[in-house]
Structure formats: C-alpha cells, structure tokens
C-alpha atoms as a PDB file:
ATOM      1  CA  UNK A   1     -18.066  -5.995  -3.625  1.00  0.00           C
ATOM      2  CA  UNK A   2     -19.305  -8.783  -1.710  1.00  0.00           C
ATOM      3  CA  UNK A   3     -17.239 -11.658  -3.527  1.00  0.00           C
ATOM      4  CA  UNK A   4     -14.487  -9.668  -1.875  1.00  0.00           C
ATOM      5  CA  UNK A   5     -13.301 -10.213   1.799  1.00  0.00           C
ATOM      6  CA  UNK A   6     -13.554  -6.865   4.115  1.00  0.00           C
ATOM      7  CA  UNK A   7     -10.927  -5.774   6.808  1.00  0.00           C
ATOM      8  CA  UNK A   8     -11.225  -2.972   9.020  1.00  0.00           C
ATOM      9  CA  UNK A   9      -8.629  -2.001  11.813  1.00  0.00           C
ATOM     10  CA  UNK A  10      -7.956  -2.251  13.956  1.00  0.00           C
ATOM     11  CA  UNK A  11      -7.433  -5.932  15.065  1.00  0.00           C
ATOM     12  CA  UNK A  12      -5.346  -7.754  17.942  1.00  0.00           C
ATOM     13  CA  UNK A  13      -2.133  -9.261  16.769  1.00  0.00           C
ATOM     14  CA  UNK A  14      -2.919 -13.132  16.807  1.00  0.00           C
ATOM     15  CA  UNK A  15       0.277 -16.074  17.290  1.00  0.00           C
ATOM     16  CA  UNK A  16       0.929 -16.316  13.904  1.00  0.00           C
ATOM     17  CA  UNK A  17       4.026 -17.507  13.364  1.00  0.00           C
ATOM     18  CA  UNK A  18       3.831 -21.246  13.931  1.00  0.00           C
ATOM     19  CA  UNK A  19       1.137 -21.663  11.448  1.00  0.00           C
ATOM     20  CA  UNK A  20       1.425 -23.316   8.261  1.00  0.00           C
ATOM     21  CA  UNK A  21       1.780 -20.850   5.438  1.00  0.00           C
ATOM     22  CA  UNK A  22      -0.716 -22.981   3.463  1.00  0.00           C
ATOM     23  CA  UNK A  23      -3.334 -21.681   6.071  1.00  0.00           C
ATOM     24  CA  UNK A  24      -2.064 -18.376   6.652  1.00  0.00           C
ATOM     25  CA  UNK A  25      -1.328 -16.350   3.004  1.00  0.00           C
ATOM     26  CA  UNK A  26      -4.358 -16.813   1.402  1.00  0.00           C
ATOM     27  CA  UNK A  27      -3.967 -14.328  -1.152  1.00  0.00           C
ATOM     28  CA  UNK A  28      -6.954 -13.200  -2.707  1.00  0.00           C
ATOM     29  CA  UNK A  29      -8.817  -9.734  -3.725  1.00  0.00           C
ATOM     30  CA  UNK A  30      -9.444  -8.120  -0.293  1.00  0.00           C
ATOM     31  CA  UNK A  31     -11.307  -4.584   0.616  1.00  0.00           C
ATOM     32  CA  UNK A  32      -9.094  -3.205   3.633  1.00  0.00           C
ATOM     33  CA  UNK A  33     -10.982   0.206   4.845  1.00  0.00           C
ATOM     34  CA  UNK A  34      -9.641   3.179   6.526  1.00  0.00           C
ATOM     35  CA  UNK A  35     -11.243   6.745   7.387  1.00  0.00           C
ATOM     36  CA  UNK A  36      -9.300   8.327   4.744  1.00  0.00           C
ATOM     37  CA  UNK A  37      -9.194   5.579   2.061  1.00  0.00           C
ATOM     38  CA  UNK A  38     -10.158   2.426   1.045  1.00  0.00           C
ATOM     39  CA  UNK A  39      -8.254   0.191  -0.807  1.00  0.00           C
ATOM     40  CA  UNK A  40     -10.094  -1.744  -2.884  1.00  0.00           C
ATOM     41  CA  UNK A  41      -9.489  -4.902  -5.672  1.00  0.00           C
ATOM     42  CA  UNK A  42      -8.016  -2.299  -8.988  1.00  0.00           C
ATOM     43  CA  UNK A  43     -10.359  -2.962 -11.973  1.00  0.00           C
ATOM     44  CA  UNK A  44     -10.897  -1.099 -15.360  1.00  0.00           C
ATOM     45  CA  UNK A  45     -13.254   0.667 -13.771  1.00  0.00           C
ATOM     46  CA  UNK A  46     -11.254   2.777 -12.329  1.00  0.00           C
ATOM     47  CA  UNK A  47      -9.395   3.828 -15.216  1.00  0.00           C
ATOM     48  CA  UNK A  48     -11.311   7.255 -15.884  1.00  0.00           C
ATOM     49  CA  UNK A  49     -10.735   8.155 -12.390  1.00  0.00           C
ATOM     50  CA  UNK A  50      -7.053   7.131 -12.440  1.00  0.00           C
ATOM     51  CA  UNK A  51      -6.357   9.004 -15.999  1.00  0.00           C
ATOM     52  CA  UNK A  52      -7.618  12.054 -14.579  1.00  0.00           C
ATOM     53  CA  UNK A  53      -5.537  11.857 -11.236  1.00  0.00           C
ATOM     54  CA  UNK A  54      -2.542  10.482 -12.911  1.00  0.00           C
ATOM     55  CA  UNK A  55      -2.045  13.083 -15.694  1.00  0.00           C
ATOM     56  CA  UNK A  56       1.182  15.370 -13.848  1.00  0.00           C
ATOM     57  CA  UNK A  57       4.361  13.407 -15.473  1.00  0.00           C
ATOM     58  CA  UNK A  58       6.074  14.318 -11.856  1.00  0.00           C
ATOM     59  CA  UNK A  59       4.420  11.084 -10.461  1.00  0.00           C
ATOM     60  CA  UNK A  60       6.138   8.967 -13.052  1.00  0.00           C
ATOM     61  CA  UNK A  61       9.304  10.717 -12.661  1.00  0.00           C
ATOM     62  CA  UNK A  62      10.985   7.203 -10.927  1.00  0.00           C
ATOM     63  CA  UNK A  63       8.486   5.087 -11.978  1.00  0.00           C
ATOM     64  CA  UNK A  64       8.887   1.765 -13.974  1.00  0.00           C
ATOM     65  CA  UNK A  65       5.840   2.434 -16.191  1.00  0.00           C
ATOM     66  CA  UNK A  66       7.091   5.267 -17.831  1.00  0.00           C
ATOM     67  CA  UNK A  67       4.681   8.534 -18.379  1.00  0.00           C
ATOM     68  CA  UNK A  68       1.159   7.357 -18.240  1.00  0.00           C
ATOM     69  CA  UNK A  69      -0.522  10.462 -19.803  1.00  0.00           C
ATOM     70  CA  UNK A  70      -3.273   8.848 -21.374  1.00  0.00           C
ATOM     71  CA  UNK A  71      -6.506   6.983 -20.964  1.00  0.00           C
ATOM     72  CA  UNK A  72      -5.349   4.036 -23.184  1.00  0.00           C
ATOM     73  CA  UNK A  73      -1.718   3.882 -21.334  1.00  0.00           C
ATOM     74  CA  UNK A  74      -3.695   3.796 -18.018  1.00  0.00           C
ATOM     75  CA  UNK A  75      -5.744   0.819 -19.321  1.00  0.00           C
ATOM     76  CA  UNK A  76      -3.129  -0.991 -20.621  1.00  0.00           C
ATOM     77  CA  UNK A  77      -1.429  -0.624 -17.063  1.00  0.00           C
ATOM     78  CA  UNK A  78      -4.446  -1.413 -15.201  1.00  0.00           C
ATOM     79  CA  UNK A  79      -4.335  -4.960 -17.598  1.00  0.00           C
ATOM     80  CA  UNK A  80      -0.762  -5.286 -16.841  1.00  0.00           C
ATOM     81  CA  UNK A  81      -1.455  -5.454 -12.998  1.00  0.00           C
ATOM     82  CA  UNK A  82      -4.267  -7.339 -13.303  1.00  0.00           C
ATOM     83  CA  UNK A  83      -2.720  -9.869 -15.602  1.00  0.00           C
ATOM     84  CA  UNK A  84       0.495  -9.998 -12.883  1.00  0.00           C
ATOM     85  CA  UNK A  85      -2.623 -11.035 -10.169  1.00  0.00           C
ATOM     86  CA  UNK A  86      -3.666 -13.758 -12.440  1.00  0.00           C
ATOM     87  CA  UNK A  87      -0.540 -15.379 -12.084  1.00  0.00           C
ATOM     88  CA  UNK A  88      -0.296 -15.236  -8.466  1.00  0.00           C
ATOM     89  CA  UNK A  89       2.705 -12.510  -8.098  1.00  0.00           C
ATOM     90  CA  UNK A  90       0.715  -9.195  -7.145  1.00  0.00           C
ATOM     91  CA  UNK A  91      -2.387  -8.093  -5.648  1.00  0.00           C
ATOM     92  CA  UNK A  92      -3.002  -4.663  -6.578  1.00  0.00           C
ATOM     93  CA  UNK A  93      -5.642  -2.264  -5.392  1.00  0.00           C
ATOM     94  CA  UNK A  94      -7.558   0.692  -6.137  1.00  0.00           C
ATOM     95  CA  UNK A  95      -6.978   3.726  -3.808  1.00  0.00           C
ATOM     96  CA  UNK A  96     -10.534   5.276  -2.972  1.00  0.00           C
ATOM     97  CA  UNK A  97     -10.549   8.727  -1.177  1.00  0.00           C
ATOM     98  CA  UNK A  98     -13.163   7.955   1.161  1.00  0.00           C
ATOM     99  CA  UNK A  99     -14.508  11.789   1.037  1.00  0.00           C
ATOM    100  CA  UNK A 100     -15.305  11.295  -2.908  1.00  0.00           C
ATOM    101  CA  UNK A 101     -15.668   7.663  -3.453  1.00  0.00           C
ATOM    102  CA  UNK A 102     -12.958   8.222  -6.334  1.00  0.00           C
ATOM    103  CA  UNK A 103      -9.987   6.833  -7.125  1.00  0.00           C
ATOM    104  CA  UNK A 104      -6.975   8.463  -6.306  1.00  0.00           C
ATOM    105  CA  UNK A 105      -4.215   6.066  -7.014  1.00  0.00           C
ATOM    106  CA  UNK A 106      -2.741   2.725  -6.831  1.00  0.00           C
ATOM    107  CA  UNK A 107      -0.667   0.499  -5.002  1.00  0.00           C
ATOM    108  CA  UNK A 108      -0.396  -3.247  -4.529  1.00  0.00           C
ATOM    109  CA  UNK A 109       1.469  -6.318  -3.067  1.00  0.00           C
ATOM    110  CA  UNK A 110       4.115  -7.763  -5.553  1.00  0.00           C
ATOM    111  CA  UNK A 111       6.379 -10.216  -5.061  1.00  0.00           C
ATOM    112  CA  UNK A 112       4.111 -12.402  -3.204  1.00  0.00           C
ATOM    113  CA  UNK A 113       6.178 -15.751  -1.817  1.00  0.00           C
ATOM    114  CA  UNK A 114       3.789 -17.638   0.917  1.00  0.00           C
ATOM    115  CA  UNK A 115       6.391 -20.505   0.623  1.00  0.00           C
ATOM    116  CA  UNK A 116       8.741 -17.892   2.606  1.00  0.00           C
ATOM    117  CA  UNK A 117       5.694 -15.991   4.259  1.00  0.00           C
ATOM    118  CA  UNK A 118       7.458 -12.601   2.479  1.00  0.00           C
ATOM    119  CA  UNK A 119       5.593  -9.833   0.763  1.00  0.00           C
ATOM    120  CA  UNK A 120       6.861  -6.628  -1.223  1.00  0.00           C
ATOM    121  CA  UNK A 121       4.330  -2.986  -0.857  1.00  0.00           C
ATOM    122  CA  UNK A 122       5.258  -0.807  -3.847  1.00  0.00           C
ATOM    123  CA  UNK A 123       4.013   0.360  -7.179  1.00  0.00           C
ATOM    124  CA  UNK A 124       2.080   3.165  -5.273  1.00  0.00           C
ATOM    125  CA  UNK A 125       1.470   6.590  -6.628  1.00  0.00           C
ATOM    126  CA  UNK A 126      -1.494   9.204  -5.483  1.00  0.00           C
ATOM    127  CA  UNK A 127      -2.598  12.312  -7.852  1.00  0.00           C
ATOM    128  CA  UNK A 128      -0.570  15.100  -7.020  1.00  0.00           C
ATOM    129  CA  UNK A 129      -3.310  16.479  -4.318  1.00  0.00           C
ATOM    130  CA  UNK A 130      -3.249  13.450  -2.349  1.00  0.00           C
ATOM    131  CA  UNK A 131       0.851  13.199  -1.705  1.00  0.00           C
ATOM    132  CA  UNK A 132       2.372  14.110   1.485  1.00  0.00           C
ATOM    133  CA  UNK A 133      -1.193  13.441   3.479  1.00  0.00           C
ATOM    134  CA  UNK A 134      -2.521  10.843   5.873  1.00  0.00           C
ATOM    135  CA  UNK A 135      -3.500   8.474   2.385  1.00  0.00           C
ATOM    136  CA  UNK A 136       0.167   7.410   2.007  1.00  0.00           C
ATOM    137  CA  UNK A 137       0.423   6.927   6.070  1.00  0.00           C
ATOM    138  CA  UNK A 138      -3.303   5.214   6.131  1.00  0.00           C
ATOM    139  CA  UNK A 139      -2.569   3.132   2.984  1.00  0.00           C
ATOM    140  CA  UNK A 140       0.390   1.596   4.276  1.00  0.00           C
ATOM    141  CA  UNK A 141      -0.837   0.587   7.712  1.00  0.00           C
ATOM    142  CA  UNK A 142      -3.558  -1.092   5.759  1.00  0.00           C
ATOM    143  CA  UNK A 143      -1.294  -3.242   3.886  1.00  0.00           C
ATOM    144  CA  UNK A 144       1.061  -3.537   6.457  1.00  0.00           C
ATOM    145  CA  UNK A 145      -1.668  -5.094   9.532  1.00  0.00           C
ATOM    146  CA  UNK A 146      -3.275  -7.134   6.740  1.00  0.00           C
ATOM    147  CA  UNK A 147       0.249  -8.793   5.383  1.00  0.00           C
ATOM    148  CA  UNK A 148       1.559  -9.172   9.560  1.00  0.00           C
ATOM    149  CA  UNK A 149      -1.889 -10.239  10.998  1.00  0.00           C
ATOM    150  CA  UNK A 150      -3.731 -12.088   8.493  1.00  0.00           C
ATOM    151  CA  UNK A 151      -1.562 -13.419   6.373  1.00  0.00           C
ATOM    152  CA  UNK A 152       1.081 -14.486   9.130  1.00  0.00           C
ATOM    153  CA  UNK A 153       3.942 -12.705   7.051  1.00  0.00           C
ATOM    154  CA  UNK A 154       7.500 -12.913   8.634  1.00  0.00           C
ATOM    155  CA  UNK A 155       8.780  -9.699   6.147  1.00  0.00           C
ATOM    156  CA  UNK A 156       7.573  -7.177   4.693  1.00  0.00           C
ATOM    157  CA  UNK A 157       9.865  -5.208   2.323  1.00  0.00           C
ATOM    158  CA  UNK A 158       9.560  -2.038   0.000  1.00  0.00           C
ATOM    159  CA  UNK A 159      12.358  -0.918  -2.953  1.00  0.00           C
ATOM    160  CA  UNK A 160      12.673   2.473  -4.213  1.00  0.00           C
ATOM    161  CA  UNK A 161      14.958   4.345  -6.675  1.00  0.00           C
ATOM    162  CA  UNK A 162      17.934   5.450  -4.721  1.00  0.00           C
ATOM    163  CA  UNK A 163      17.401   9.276  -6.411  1.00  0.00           C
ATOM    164  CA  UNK A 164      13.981   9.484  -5.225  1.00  0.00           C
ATOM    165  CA  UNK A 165      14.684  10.459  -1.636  1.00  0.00           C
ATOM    166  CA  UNK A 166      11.251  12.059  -0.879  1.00  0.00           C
ATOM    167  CA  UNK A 167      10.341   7.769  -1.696  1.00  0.00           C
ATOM    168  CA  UNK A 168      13.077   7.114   0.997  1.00  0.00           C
ATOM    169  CA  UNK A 169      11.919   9.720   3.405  1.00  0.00           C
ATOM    170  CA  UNK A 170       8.161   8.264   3.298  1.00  0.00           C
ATOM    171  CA  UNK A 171       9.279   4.565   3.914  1.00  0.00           C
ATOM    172  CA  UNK A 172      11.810   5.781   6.540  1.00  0.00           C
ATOM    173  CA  UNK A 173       8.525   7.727   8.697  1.00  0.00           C
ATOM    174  CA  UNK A 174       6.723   4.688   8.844  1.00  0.00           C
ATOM    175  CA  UNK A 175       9.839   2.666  10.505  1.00  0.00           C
ATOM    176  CA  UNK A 176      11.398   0.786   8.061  1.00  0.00           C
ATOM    177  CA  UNK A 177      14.818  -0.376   8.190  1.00  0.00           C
ATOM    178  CA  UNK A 178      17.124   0.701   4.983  1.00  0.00           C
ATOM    179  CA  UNK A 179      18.982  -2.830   4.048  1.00  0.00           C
ATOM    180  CA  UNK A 180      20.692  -1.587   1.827  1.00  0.00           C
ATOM    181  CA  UNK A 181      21.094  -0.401  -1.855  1.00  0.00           C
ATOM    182  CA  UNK A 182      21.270  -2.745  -5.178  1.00  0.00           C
ATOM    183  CA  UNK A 183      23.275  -1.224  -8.202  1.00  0.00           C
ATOM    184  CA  UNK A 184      22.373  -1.278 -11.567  1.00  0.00           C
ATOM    185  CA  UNK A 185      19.292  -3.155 -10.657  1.00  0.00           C
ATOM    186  CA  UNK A 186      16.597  -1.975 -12.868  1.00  0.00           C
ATOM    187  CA  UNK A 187      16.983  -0.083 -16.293  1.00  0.00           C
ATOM    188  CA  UNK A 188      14.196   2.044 -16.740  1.00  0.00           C
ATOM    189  CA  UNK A 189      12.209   2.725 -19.674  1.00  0.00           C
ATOM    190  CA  UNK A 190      14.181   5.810 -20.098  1.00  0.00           C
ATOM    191  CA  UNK A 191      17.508   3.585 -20.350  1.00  0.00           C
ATOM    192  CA  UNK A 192      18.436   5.244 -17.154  1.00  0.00           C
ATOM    193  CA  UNK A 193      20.575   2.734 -15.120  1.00  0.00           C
ATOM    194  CA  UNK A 194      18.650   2.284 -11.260  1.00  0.00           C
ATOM    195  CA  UNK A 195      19.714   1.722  -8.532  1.00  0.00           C
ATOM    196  CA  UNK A 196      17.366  -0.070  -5.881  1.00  0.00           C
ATOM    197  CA  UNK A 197      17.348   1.088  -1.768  1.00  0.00           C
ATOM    198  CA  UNK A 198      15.890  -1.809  -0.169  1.00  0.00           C
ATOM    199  CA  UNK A 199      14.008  -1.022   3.074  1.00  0.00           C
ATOM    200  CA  UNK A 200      12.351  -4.124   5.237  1.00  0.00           C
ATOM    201  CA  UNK A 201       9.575  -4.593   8.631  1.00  0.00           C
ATOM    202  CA  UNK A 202      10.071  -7.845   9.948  1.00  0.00           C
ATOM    203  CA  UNK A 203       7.562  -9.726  12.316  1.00  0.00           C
ATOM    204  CA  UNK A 204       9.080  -8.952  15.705  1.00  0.00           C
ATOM    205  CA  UNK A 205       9.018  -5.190  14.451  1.00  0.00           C
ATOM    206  CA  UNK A 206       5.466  -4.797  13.652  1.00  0.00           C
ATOM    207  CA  UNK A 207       4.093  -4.436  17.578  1.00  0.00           C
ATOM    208  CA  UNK A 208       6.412  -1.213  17.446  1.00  0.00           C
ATOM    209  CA  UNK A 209       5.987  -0.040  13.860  1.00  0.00           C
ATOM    210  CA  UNK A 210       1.833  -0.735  14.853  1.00  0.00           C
ATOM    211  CA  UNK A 211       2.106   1.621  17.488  1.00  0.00           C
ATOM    212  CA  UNK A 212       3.863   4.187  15.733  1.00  0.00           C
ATOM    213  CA  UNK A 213       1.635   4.805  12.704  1.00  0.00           C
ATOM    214  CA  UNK A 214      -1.599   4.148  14.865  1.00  0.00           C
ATOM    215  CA  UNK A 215      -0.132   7.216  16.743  1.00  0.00           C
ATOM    216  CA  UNK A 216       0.343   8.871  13.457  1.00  0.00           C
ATOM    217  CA  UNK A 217      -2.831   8.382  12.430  1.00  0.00           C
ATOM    218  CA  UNK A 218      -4.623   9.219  15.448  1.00  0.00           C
ATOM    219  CA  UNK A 219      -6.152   5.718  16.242  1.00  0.00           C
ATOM    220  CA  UNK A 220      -6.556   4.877  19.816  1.00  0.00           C
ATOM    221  CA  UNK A 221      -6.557   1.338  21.209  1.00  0.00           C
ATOM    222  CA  UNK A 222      -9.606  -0.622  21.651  1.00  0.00           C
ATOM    223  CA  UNK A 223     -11.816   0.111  24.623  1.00  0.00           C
ATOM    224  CA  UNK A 224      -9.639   3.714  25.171  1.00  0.00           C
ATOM    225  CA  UNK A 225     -11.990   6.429  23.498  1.00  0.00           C
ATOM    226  CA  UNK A 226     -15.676   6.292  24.168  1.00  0.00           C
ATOM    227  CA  UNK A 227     -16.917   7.120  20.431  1.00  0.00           C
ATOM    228  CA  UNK A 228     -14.178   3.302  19.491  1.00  0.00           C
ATOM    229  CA  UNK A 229     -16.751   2.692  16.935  1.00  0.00           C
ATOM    230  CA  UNK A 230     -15.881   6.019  15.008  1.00  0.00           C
ATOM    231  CA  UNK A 231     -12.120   5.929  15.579  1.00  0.00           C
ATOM    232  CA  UNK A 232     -11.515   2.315  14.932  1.00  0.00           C
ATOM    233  CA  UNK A 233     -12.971   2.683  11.379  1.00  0.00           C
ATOM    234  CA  UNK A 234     -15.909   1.226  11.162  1.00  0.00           C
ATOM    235  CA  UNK A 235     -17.539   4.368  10.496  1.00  0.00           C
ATOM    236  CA  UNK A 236     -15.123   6.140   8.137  1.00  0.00           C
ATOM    237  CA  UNK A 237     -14.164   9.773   8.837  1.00  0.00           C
ATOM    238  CA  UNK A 238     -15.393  11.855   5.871  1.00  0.00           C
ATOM    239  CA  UNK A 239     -12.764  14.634   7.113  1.00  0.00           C
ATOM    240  CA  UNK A 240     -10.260  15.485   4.096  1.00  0.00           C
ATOM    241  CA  UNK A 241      -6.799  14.080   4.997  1.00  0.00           C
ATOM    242  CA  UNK A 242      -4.147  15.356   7.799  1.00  0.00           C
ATOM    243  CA  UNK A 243      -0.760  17.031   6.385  1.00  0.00           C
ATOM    244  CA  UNK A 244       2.002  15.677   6.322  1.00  0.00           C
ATOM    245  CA  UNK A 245       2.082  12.023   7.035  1.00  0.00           C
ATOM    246  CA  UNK A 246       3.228  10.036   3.660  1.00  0.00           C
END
C-alpha cells in the first residue's frame, strides 16, 4: 500500500476555499483509516471476501447492481468500479473491518466534478453483520473530512431510493439536508421505476456536521484526552463496532 496516500483523523479544517481546484481535488487512490475500518483503494482482491459478505439478496434490495450472489457477479462489479475510476468519475474503496483485516463492503466517491469542487458518497453496502454499527457512521466521516479538508470540496451530496427509508434515516443521522426528491430518475434492473431523494453537506456545514459525528463516534479534540494518540486513530481500536450509529 505504499503507492497509496494515508489519512488519519483527525485533522484541523484548513482555508480552503479560495484555492484553485487544480491544486485542491487531486483525486487519486487514498487509504483513509479509522478504529473501526479502513477504507482502502477496492481491488480484485477483495472479491472472495466481498462474495462471502455480500451473499443476503436484502443488501441489493434498492441497489442498482441487481443481486450479486455470486463470485463471478462480484468480480465483474469490482471491474465495473474500477473501470468507472479509470475514467476519472469514481473512486471506490474497499471497506476493511479493522478487527479482521477483511473486507466487509464497499463504498466510493462517484460523480467526481473538481471543475465545480462537488463530490457524490454512495454505492455503499456492508454484509448484513456490519449494518446499523459505528462502520456506516466511521465510513462516512472518513469520506466526508477527506472530500471537505483535502480536497477543498464546496458540496458533498448523497442519492438514495425514495422507498429505502432506513437509506434516508442513515444519511439524515449524520446531518444531511434532504433537497429534495427526483421522479422517475433511475429504472432499475428490475424495470422498477426510481425515484431519487437527494440529500447534500455543503462547506459552511461541515464545522457542525464535524462535530456531530466526532461526538458520535466518540473522538475527542486534539490535545483533550491524555491517551490523543489512541483516540485520534493512529492506533486503531481493535474493539468490535458500537450499535447503532449507521
């Protein structure tokens, strides 16, 4: 993994937003560490792990990939996202429980427009075990510091199938604001007509939504806890994950 840039939180909030976006979204593979999980560049590596985890048909229920219930299906979606980084649009990860060293999902930026320093967080899903814990909570805070602090992003949005309200209820808890919804956006693979909720951070909203899943997550300030080193990270917490949170 050394090829690939490291991030661990948590980090001060720098004057981003008069920077040129040349400078600031440099998108490439990243390894952004947590003390539950670790989100690291996807590969076909991690296909075994992800087959196995990825095997209840409930986690595709409002997915766009339709049921991945097989070792070749999960290979030729690991391609698919890898082939969609190639061409500049998404940078998807891995999602290593930090307890096993396995993979326990995916998720990934899409959407990617530097030009408008604007970022989409979506295509995630966790093995069944894994939802409704501090990985969901822990993996979004990743993305979110590393799209608002490194890359200088001015918005940072998520979409989600307007009948998946437990998808709604876990963007809501991390302090999103619901934009609004866009019919018959997507037809499924099913043929079932979507409709798209469309939830958004922006960059004046981060300090606030920072604080709030920092809080969540049990993370105290820098120079506030005597033991910073272990809290901040830098040491990750081999503890299985707190319930609920995502």
């Amino acid at each position: 993994m050394s090829k690939f840039v490291r991030e661990e939180y948590p980090s001060p909030i720098d004057p981003l937003r008069n920077l040129p976006y040349t400078i600031l979204m440099n998108v490439q593979p990243v390894t952004l560490i947590g003390r539950y999980v670790r989100l690291e560049p996807l590969t076909e590596a991690h296909v075994p792990d992800l087959t196995e985890v990825g095997l209840d048909p409930d986690i595709w229920r409002y997915m766009l990939y339709g049921n991945i219930d097989s070792r070749e299906k999960m290979l030729a979606f690991v391609r698919d996202l890898l082939a969609r980084q190639a061409r500049g649009t998404d940078l998807p990860f891995a999602v290593i429980f930090q307890q096993t060293g396995r993979a326990i999902g995916c998720t990934r930026y899409l959407d990617i427009r530097p030009r408008d320093r604007g970022v989409e967080i979506g295509g995630t899903w966790y093995g069944v075990a894994y939802q409704r814990t501090a990985v969901n909570t822990e993996s979004k805070y990743l993305l979110l510091r590393h799209a608002f602090e490194t890359w200088g992003c001015i918005r940072v949005q998520f979409k989600t199938d307007l009948r998946n309200e437990r998808s709604q209820r876990a963007i809501e808890r991390l302090g999103a604001v619901k934009e609004g919804v866009l019919r018959n956006h997507m037809i499924t693979p099913d043929g079932t007509i979507r409709h798209s909720v469309y939830y958004s951070i922006i960059d004046s909203e981060w300090p606030a939504v920072k604080a709030r899943l920092e809080a969540m997550l049990g993370i105290q300030p820098p120079g506030e806890h005597p033991d910073a080193g272990a809290c901040h990270g830098t040491q990750p917490n081999r503890s299985k994950p707190r319930r609920p949170l995502g």
